[in-house]
N, C-alpha and C. Protein backbone atom coordinates (compact mmCIF):
# COMPACT_ATOMS: atom_id res chain seq x y z
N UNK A 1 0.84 -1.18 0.00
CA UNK A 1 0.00 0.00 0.00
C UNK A 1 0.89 1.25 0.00
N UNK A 2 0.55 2.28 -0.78
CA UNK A 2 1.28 3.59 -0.97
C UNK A 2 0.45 4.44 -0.08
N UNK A 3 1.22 5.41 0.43
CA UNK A 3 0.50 6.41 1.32
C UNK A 3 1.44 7.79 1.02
N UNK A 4 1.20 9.21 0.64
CA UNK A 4 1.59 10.28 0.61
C UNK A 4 2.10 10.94 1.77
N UNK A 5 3.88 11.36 0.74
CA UNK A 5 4.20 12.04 2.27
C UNK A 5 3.67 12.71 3.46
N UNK A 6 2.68 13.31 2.90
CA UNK A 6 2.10 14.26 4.42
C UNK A 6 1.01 13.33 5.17
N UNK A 7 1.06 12.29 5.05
CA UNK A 7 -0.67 11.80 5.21
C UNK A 7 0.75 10.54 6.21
N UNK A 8 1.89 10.64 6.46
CA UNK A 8 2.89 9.85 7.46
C UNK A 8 3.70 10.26 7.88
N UNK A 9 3.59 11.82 7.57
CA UNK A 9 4.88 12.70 8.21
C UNK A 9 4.88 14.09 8.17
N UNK A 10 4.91 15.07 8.85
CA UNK A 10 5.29 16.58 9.01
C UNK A 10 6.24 17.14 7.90
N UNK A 11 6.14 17.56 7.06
CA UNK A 11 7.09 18.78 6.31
C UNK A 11 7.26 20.05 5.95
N UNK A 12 7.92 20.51 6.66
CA UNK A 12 7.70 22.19 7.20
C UNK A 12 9.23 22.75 6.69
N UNK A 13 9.11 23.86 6.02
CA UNK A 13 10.33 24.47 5.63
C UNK A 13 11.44 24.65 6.51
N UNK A 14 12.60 24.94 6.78
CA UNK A 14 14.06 25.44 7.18
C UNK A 14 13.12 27.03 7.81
N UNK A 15 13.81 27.59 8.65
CA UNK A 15 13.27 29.04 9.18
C UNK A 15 14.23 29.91 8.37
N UNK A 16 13.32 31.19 8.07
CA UNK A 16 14.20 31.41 6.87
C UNK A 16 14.54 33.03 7.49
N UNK A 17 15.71 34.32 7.03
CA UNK A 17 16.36 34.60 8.07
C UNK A 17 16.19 35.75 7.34
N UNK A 18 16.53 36.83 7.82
CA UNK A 18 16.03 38.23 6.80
C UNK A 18 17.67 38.46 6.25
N UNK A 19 18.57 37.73 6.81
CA UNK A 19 19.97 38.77 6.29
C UNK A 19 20.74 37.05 6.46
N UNK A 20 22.14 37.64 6.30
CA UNK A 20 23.00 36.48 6.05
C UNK A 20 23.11 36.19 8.16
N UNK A 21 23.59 35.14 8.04
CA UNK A 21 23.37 34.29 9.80
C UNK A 21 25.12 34.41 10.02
N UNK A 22 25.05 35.48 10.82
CA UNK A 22 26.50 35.30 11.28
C UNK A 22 26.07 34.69 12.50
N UNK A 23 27.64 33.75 12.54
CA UNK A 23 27.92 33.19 13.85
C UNK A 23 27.96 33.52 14.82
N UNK A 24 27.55 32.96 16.25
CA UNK A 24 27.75 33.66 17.74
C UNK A 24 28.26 32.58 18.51
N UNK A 25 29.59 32.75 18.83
CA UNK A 25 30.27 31.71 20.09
C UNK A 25 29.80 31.34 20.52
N UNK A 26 28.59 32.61 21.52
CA UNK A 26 27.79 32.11 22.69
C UNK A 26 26.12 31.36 22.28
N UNK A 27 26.44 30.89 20.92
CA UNK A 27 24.80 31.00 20.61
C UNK A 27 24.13 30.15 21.09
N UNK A 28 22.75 30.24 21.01
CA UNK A 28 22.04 29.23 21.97
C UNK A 28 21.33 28.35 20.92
N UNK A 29 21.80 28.34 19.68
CA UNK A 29 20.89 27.64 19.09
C UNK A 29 21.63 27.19 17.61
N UNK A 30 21.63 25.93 17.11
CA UNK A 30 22.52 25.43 16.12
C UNK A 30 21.83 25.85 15.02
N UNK A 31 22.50 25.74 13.75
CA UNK A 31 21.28 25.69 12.49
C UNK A 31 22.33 25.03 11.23
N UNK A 32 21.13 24.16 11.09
CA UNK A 32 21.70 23.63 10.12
C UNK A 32 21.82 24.03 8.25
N UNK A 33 22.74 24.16 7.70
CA UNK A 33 22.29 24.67 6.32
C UNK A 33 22.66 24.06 5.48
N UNK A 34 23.06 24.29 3.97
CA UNK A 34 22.85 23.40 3.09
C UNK A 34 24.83 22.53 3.07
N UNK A 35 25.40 23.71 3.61
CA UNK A 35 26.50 23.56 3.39
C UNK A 35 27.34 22.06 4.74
N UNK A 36 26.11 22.28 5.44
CA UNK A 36 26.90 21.17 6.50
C UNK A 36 26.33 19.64 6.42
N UNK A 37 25.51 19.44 5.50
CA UNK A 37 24.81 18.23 4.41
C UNK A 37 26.08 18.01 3.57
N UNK A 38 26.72 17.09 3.63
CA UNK A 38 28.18 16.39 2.90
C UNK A 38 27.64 14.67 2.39
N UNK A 39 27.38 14.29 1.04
CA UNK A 39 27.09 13.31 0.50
C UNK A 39 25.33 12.96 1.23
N UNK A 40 25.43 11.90 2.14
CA UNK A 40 24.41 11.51 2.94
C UNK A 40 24.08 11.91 3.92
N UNK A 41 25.51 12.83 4.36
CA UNK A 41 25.65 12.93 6.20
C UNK A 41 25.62 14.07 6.77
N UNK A 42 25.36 14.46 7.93
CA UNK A 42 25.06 15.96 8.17
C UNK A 42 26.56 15.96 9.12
N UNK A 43 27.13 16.98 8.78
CA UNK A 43 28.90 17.62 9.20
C UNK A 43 28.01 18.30 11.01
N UNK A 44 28.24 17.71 12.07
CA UNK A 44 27.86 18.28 13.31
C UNK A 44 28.84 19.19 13.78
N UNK A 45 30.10 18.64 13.43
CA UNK A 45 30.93 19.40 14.38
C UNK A 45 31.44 21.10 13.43
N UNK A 46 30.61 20.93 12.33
CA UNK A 46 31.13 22.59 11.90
C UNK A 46 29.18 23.17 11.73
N UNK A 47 28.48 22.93 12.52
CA UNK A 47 27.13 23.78 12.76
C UNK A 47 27.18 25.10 13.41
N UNK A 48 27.28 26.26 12.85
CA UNK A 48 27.08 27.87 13.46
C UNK A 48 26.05 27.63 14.75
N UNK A 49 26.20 28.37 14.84
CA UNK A 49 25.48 28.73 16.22
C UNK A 49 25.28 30.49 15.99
N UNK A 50 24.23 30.76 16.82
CA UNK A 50 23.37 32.20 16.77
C UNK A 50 22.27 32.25 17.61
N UNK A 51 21.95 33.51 18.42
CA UNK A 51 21.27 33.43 18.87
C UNK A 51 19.92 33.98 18.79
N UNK A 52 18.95 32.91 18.97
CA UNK A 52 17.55 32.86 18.96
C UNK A 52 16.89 33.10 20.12
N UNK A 53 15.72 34.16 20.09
CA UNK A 53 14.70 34.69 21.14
C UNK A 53 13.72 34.12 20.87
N UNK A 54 13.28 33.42 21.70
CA UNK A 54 11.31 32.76 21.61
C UNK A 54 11.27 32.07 20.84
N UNK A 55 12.14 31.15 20.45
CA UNK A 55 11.69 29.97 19.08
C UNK A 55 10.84 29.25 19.45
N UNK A 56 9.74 28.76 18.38
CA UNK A 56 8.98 27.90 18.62
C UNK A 56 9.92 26.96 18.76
N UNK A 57 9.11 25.61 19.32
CA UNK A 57 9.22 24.54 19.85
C UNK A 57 9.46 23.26 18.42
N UNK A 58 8.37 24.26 17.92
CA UNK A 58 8.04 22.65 16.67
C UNK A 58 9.54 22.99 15.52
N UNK A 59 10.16 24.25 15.42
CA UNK A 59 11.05 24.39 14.96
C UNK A 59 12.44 23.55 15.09
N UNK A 60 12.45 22.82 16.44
CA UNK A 60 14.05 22.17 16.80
C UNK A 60 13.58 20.93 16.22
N UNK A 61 14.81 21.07 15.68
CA UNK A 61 15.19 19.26 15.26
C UNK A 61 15.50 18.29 16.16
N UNK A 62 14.80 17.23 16.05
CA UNK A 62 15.04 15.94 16.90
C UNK A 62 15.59 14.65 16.15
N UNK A 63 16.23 14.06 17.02
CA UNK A 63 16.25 13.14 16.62
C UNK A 63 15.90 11.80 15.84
N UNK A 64 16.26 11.81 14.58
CA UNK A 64 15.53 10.93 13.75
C UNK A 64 14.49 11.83 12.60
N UNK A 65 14.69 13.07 12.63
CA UNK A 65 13.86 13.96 11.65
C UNK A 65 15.30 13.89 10.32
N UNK A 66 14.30 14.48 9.63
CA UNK A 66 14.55 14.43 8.18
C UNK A 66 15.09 15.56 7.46
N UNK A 67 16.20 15.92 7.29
CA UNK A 67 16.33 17.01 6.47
C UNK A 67 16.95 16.70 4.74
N UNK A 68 15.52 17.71 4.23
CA UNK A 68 15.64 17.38 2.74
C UNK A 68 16.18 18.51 2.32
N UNK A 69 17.34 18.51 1.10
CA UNK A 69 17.37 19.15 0.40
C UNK A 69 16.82 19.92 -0.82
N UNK A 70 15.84 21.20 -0.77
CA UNK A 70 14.83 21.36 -1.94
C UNK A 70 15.63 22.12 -2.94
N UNK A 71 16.67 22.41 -3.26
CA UNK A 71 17.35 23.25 -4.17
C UNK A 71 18.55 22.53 -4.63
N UNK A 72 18.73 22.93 -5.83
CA UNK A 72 20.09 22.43 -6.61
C UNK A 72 20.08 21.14 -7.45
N UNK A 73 21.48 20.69 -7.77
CA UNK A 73 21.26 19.37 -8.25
C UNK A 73 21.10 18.14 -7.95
N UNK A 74 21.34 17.73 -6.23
CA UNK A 74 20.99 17.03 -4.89
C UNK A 74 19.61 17.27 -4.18
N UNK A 75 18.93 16.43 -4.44
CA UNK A 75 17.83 16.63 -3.88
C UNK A 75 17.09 15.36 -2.94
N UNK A 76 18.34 15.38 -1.86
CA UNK A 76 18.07 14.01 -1.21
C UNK A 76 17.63 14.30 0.16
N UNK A 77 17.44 13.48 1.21
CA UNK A 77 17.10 13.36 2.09
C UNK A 77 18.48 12.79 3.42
N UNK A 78 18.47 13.01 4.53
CA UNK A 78 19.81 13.24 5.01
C UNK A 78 18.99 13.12 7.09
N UNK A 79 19.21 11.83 7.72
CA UNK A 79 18.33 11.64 8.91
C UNK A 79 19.74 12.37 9.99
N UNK A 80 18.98 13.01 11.30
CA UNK A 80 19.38 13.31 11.91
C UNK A 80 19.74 11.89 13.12
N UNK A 81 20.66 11.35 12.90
CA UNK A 81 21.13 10.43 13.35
C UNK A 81 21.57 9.94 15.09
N UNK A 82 21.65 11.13 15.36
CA UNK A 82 22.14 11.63 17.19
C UNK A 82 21.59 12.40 17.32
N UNK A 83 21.38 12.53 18.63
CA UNK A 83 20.51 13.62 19.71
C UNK A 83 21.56 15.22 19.18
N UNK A 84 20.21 16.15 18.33
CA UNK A 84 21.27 17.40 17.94
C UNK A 84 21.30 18.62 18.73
N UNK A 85 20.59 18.35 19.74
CA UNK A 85 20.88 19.56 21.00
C UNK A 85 19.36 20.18 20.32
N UNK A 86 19.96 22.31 20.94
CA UNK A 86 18.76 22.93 20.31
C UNK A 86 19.63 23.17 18.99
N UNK A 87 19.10 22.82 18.06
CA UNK A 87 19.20 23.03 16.82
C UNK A 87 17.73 22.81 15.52
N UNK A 88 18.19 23.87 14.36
CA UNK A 88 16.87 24.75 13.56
C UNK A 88 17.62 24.13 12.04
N UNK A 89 16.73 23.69 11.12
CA UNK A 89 17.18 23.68 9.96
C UNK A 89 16.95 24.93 8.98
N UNK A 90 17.98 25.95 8.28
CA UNK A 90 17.30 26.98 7.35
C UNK A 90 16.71 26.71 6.72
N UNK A 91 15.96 27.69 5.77
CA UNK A 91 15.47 27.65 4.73
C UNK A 91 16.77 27.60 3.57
N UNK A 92 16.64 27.31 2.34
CA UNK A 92 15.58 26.34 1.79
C UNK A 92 15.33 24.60 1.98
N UNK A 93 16.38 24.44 3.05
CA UNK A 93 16.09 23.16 3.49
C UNK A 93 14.77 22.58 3.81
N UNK A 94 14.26 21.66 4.32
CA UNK A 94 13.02 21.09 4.66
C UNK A 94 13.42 20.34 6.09
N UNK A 95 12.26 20.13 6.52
CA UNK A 95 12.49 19.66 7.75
C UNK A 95 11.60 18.77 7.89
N UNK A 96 11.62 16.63 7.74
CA UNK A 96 10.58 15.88 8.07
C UNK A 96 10.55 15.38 9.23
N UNK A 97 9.47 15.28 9.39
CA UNK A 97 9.31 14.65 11.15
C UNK A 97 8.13 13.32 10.90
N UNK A 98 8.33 12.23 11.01
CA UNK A 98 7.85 11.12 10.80
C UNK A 98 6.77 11.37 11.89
N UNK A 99 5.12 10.75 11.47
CA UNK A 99 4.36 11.40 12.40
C UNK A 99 3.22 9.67 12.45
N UNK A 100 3.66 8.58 10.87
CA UNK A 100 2.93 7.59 11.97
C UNK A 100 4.02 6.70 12.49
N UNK A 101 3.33 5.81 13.51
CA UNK A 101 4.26 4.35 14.37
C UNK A 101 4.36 3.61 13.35
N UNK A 102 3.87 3.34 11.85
CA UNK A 102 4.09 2.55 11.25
C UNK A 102 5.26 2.84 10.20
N UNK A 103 5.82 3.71 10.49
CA UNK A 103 6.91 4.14 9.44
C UNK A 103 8.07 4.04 9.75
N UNK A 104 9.60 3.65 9.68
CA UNK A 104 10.57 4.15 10.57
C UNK A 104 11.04 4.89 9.64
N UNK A 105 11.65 6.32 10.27
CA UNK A 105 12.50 7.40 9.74
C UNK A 105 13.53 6.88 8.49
N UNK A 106 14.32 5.69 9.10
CA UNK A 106 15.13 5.39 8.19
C UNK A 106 14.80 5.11 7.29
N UNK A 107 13.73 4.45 6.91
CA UNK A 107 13.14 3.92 5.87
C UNK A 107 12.71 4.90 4.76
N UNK A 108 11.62 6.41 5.71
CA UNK A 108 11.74 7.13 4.87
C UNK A 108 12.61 7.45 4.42
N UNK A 109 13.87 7.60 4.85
CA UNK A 109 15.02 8.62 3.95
C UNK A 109 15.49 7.79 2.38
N UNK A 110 15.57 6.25 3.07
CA UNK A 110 15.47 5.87 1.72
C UNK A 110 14.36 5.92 0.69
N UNK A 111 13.47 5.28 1.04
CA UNK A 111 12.91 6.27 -0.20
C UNK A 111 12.36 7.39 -0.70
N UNK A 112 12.50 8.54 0.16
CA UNK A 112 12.85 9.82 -0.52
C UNK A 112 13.89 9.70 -1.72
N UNK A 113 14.92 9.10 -1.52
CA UNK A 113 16.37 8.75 -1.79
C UNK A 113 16.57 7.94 -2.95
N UNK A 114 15.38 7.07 -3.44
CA UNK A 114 15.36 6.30 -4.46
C UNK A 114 15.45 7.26 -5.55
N UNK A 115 15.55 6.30 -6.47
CA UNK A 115 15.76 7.05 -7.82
C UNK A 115 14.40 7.34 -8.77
N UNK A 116 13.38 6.49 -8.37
CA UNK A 116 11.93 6.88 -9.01
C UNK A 116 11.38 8.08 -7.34
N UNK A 117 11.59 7.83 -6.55
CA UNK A 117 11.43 9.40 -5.65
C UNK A 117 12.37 10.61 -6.48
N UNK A 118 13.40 10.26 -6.73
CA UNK A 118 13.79 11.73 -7.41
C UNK A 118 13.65 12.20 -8.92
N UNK A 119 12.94 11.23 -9.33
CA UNK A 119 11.80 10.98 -10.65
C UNK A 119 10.87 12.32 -10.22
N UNK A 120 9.75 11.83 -9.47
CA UNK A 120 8.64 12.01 -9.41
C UNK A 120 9.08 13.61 -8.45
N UNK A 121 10.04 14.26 -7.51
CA UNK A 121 10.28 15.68 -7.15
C UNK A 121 10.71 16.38 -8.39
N UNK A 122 11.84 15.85 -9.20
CA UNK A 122 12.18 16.81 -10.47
C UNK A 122 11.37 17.05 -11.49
N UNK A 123 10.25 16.03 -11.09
CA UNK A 123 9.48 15.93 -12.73
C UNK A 123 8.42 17.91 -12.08
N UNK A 124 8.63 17.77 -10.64
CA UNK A 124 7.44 18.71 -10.11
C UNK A 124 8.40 19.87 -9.51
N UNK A 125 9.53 20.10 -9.96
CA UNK A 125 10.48 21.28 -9.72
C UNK A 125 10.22 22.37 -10.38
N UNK A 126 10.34 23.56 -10.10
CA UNK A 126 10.49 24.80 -10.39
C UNK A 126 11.64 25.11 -10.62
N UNK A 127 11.74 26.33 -11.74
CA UNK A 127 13.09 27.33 -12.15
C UNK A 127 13.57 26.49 -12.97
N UNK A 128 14.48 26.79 -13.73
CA UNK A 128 15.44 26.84 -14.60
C UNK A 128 16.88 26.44 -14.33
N UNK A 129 16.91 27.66 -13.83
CA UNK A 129 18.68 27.48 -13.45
C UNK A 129 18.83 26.72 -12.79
N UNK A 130 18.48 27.40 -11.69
CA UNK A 130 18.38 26.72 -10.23
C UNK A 130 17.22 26.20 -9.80
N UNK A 131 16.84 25.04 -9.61
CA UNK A 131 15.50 24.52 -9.40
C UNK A 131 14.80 23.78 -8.36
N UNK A 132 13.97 24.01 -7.95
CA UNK A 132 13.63 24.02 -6.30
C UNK A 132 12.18 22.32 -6.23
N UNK A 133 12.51 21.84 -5.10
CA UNK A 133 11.34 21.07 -5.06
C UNK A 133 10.68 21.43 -3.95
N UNK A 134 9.24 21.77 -4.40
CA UNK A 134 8.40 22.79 -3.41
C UNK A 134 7.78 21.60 -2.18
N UNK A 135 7.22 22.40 -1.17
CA UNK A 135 6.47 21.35 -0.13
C UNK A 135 5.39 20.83 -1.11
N UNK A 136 4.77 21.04 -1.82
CA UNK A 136 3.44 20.88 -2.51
C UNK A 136 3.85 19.45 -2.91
N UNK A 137 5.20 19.29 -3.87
CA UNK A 137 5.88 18.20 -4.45
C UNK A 137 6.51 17.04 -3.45
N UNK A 138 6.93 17.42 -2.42
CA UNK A 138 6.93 16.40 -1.25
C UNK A 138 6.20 15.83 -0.41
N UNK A 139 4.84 16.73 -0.37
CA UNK A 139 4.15 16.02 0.60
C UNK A 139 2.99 15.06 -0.41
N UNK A 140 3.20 15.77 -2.14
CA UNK A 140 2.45 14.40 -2.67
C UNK A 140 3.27 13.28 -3.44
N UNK A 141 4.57 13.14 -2.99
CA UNK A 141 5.28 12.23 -3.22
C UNK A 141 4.72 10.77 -2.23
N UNK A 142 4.91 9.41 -3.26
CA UNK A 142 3.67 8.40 -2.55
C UNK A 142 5.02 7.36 -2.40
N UNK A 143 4.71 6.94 -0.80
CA UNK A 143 5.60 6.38 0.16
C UNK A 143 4.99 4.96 -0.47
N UNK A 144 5.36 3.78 -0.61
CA UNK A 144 5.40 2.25 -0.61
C UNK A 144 5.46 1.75 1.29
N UNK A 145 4.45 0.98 1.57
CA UNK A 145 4.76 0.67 3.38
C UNK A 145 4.80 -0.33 3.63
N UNK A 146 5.79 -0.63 3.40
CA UNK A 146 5.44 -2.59 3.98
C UNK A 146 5.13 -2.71 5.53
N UNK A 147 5.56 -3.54 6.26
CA UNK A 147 5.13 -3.86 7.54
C UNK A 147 6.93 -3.22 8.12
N UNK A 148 6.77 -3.00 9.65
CA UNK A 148 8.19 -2.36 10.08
C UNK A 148 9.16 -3.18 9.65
N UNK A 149 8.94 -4.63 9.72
CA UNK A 149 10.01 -5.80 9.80
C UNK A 149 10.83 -5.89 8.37
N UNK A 150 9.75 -5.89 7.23
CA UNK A 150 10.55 -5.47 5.74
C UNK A 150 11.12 -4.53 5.85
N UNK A 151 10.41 -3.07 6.77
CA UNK A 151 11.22 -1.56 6.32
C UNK A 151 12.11 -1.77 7.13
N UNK A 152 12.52 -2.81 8.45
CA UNK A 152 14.16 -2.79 8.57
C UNK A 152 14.86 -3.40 8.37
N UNK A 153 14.53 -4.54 7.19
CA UNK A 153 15.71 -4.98 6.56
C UNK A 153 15.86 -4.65 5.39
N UNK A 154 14.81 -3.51 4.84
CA UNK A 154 15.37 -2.75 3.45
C UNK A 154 16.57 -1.74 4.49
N UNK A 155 16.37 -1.26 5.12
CA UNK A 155 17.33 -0.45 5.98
C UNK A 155 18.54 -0.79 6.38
N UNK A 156 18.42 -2.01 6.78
CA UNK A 156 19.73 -2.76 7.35
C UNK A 156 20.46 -3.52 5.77
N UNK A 157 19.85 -3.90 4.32
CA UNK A 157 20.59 -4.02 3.33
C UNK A 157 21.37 -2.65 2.83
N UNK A 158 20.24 -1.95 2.93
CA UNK A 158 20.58 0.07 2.28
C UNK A 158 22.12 0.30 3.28
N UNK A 159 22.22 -0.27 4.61
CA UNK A 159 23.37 0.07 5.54
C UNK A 159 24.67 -0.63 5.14
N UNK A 160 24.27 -1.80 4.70
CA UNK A 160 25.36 -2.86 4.55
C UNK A 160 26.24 -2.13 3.26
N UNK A 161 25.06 -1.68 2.38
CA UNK A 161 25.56 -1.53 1.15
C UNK A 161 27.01 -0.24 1.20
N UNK A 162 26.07 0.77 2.12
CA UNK A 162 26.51 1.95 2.24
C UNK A 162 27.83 1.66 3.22
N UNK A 163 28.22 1.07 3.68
CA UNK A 163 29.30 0.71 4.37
C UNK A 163 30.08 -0.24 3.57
N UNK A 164 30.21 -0.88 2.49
CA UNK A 164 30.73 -1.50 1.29
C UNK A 164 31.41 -0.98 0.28
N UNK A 165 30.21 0.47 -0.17
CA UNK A 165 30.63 1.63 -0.99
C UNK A 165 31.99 2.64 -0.24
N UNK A 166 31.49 2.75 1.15
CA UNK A 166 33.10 3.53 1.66
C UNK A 166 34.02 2.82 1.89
N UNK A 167 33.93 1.62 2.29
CA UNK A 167 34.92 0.61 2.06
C UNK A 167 35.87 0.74 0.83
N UNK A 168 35.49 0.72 -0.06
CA UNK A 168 35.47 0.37 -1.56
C UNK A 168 36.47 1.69 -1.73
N UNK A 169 35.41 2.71 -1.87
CA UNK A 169 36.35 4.35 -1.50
C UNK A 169 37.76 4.23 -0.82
N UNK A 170 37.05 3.84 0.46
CA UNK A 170 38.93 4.14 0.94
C UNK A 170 39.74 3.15 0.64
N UNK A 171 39.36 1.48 -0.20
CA UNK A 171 40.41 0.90 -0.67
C UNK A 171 40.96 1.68 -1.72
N UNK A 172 40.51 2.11 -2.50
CA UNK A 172 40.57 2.40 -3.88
C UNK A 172 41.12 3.94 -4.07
N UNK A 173 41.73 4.45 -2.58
CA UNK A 173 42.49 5.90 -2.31
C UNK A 173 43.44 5.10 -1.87
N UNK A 174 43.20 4.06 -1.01
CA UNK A 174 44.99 4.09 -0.57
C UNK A 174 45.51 3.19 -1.69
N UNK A 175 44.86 2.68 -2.29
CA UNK A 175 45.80 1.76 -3.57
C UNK A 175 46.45 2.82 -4.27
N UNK A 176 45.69 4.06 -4.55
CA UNK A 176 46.25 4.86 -5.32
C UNK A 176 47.25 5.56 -4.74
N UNK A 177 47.21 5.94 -3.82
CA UNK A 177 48.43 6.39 -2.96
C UNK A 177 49.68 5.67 -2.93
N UNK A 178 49.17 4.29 -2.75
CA UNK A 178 50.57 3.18 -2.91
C UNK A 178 50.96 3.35 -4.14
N UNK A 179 50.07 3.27 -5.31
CA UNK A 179 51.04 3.45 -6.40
C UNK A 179 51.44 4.36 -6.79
N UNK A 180 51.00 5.30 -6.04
CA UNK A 180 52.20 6.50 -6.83
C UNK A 180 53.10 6.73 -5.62
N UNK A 181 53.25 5.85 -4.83
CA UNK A 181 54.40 6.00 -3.72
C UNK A 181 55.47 5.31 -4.59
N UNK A 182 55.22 3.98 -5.01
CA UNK A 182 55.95 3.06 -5.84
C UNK A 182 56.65 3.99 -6.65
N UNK A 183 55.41 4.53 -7.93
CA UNK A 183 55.72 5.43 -8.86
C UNK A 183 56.50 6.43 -9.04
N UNK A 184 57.29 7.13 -7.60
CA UNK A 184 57.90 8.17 -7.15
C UNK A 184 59.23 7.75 -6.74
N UNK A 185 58.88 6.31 -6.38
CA UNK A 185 60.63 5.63 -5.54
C UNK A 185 61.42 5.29 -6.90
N UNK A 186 60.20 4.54 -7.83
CA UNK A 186 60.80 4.46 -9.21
C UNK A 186 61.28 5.63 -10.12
N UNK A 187 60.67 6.67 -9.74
CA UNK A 187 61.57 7.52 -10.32
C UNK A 187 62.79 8.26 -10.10
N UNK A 188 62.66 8.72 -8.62
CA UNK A 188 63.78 8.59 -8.02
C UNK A 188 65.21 7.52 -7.91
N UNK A 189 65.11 6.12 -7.76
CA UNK A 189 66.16 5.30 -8.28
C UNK A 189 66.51 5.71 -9.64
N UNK A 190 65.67 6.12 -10.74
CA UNK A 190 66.19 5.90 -12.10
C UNK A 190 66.97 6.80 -12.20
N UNK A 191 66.52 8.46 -11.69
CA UNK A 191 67.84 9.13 -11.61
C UNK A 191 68.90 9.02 -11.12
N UNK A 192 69.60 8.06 -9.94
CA UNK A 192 70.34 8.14 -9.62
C UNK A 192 71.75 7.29 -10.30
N UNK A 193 72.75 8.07 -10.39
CA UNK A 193 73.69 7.61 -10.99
C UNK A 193 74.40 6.29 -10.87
């Protein structure tokens, strides 16, 4: 059975800021933006900080919410993985909050994340240049639900995989490193007299 994003989950824009967000040492409040989203993963330890008066409540990110990317040529989904303190996602980010017991977070992110999900947001993007996927286009994007027990072992294959692929990565840097370590000793011997 398919069910539409909003009809299993909250999606509410990034808070969006009248001027550029300078940093505050002392700030009381994190925010996340597009720039601290790196491949899949959200960068914690370089989040600004600034300070916020009277924020709503429904604004902080919790644990296990969803931040989507609606702009550019990435238009994926990215779970808040650890407890993120008080912390706000900007605008034009998105912010999901899984809202039935029958869904797990992880699950959504993958398929936000699929490749017929990023079918069905680009086909409903705006602009030209730069092109945006609106809330309108996410919340009628249609979720597939199996029972929890399938959605955590599509989760736990999606993990295996994703820990295979960096595997793979960092074999495939240090091989290259070795050979041009080789590549360098060999050139060095050849010059020598």
């Amino acid at each position: 059975m398919k069910y539409k994003l909003k009809d299993i989950a909250l999606v509410q824009m990034g808070l969006s800021f009248r001027s550029r967000i300078e940093p505050e040492a002392d700030g009381n409040v994190a925010v996340i933006q597009m720039r601290d989203l790196i491949e899949d993963k959200l960068d914690y330890g370089n989040l600004m900080t600034i300070n916020i008066n009277g924020i709503n409540e429904r604004h902080l990110v919790e644990c296990k919410d969803l931040v989507f990317r609606s702009r550019g040529k990435t238009t994926t989904a990215t779970i808040i993985d650890k407890e993120p303190g008080r912390t706000v996602v900007s605008a034009p980010l998105f912010l999901i909050r899984v809202t039935s017991k029958n869904v797990l977070p992880e699950y959504l992110c993958w398929c936000i994340n699929l490749s017929s999900s990023q079918a069905f947001l680009h086909s409903r993007a705006t602009g030209t240049i730069m092109t945006m996927i609106g809330k309108s286009a996410l919340d009628a994007l249609e979720i597939p639900l199996p029972n929890l027990e399938i959605q955590e072992q599509i989760v736990a294959l999606a993990d295996l995989l994703n820990k295979e692929q960096r595997l793979m990565k960092n074999l495939a840097e240090q091989k290259e490193k070795l050979v041009k370590t080789i590549q360098m000793r060999l050139l060095n011997e050849s010059e020598k007299p």
